[in-house]
Protein backbone atom coordinates (compact mmCIF):
# COMPACT_ATOMS: atom_id res chain seq x y z
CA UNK A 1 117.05 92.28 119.95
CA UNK A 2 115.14 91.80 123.02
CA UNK A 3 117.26 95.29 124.85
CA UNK A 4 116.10 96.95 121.59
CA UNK A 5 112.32 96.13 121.77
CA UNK A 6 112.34 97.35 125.45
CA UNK A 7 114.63 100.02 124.93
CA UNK A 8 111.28 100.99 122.13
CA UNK A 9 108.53 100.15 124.48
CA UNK A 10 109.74 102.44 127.00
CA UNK A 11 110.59 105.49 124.02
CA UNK A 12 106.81 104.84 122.99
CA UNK A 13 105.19 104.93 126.51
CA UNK A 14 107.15 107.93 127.50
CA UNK A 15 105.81 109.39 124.48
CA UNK A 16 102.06 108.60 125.16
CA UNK A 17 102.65 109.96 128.57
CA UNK A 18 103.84 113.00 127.70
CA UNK A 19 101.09 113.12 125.02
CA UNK A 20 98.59 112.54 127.92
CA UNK A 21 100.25 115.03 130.48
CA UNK A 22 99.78 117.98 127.88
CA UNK A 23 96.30 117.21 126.75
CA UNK A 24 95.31 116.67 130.67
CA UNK A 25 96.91 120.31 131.34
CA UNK A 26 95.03 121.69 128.49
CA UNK A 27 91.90 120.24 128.56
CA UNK A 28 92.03 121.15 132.60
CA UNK A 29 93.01 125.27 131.76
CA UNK A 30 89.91 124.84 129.03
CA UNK A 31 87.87 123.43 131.33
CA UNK A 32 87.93 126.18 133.07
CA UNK A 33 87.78 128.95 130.89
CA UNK A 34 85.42 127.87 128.22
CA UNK A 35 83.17 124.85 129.36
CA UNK A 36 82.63 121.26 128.99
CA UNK A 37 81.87 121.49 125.64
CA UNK A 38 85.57 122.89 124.20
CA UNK A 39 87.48 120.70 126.65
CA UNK A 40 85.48 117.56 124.92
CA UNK A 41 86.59 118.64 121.54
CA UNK A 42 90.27 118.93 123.12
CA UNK A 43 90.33 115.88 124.49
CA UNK A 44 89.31 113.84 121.94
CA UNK A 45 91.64 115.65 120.03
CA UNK A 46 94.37 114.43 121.81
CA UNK A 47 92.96 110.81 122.12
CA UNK A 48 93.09 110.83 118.16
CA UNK A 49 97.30 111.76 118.28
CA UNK A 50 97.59 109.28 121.43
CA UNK A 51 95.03 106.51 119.62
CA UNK A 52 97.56 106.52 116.59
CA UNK A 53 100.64 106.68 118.62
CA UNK A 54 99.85 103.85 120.19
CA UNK A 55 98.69 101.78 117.15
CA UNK A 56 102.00 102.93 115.35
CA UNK A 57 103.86 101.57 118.00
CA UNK A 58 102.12 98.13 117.87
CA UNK A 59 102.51 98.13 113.50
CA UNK A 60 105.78 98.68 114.05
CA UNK A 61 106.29 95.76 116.81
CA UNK A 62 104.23 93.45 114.56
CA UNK A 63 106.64 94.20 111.70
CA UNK A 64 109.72 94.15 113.54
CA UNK A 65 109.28 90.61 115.46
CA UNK A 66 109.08 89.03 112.39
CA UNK A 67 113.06 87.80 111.38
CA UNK A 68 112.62 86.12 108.19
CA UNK A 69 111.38 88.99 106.49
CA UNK A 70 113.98 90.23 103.62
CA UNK A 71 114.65 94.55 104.29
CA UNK A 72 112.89 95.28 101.46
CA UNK A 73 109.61 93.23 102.88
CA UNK A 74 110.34 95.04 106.17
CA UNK A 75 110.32 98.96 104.66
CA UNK A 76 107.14 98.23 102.66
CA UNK A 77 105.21 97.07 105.74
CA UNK A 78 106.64 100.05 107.66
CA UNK A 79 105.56 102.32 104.72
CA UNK A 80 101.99 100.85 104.97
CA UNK A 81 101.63 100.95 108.50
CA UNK A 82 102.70 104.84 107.93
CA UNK A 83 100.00 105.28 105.73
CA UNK A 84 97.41 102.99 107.57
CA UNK A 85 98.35 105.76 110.50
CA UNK A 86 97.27 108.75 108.55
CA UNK A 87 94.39 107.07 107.07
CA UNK A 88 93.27 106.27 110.70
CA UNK A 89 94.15 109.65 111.72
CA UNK A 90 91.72 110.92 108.55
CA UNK A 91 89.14 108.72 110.16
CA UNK A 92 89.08 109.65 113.27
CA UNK A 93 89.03 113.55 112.85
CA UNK A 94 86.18 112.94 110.25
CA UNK A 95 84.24 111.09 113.12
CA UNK A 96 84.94 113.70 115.28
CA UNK A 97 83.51 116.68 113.22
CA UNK A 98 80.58 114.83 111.39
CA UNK A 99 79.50 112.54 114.25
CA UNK A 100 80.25 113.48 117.24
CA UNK A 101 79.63 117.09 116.19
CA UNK A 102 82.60 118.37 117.92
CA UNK A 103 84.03 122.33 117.91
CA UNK A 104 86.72 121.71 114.57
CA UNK A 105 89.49 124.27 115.85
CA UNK A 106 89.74 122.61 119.15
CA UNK A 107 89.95 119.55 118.12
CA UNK A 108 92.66 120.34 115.76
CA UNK A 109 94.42 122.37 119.06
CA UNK A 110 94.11 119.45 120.74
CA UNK A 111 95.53 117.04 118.10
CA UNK A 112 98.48 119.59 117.27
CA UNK A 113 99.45 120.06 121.40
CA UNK A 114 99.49 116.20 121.53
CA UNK A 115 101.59 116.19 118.43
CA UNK A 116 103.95 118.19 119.54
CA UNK A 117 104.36 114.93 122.73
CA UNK A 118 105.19 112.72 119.66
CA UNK A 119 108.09 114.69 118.34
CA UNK A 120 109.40 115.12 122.43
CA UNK A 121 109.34 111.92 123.27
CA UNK A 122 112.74 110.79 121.44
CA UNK A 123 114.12 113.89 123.05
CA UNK A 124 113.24 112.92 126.57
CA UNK A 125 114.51 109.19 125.82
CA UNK A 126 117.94 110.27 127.99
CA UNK A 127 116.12 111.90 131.13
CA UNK A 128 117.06 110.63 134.13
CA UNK A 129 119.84 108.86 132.29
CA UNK A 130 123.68 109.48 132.74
């Protein structure tokens, strides 16, 4: 078990790094075109998909460690933490448009170039790798 939590620690870094690698180029290409202003709504954005990632990652290393659990114990905490992810992901876009007052399509952009990290990340889990 202890190959297989590292061997998951490493998948979900990877991911937040290349989560944070294509925000940074886009929020750096904004940044120039368009201002402070879009790049800020961008960003946070992308903090929102990276913010989750991370927190998903953690559920799911909370759930996992424990052994006594029965499988059907263990699917309905990983269903919740599933929904406790969107819910937080809800949360933090609503914060973002009604609080912080930020541009709505680009922080969506942002959140949906991050998002696309999430889905590479198990791809790029061989890379480097023979």
């Amino acid at each position: 078990m202890r190959f297989a939590a590292k061997a998951y620690r490493r998948m979900l870094y990877k991911m937040a790094g290349i989560q944070g690698i294509l925000i940074s180029i886009l929020v750096s290409w904004s940044y120039l075109i368009w201002g402070m202003e879009h790049s800020a709504a961008l960003l946070y954005g992308g903090f929102t998909t990276i913010f989750t990632t991370l927190y998903s990652g953690w559920r799911f290393k909370c759930d996992t460690d424990r052994v006594d659990n029965p499988p059907s114990v263990m699917m309905a905490s990983l269903y919740k933490g599933t929904v406790l992810r969107f819910l937080l992901v809800m949360a933090l876009l609503a914060l973002g448009f009604k609080f912080f007052r930020l541009e709505p399509a680009a922080v969506i952009v942002g959140f949906v170039v991050t998002q696309a990290g999430y889905f590479l990340g198990p791809l790029t889990a061989r890379w480097g790798q023979q």
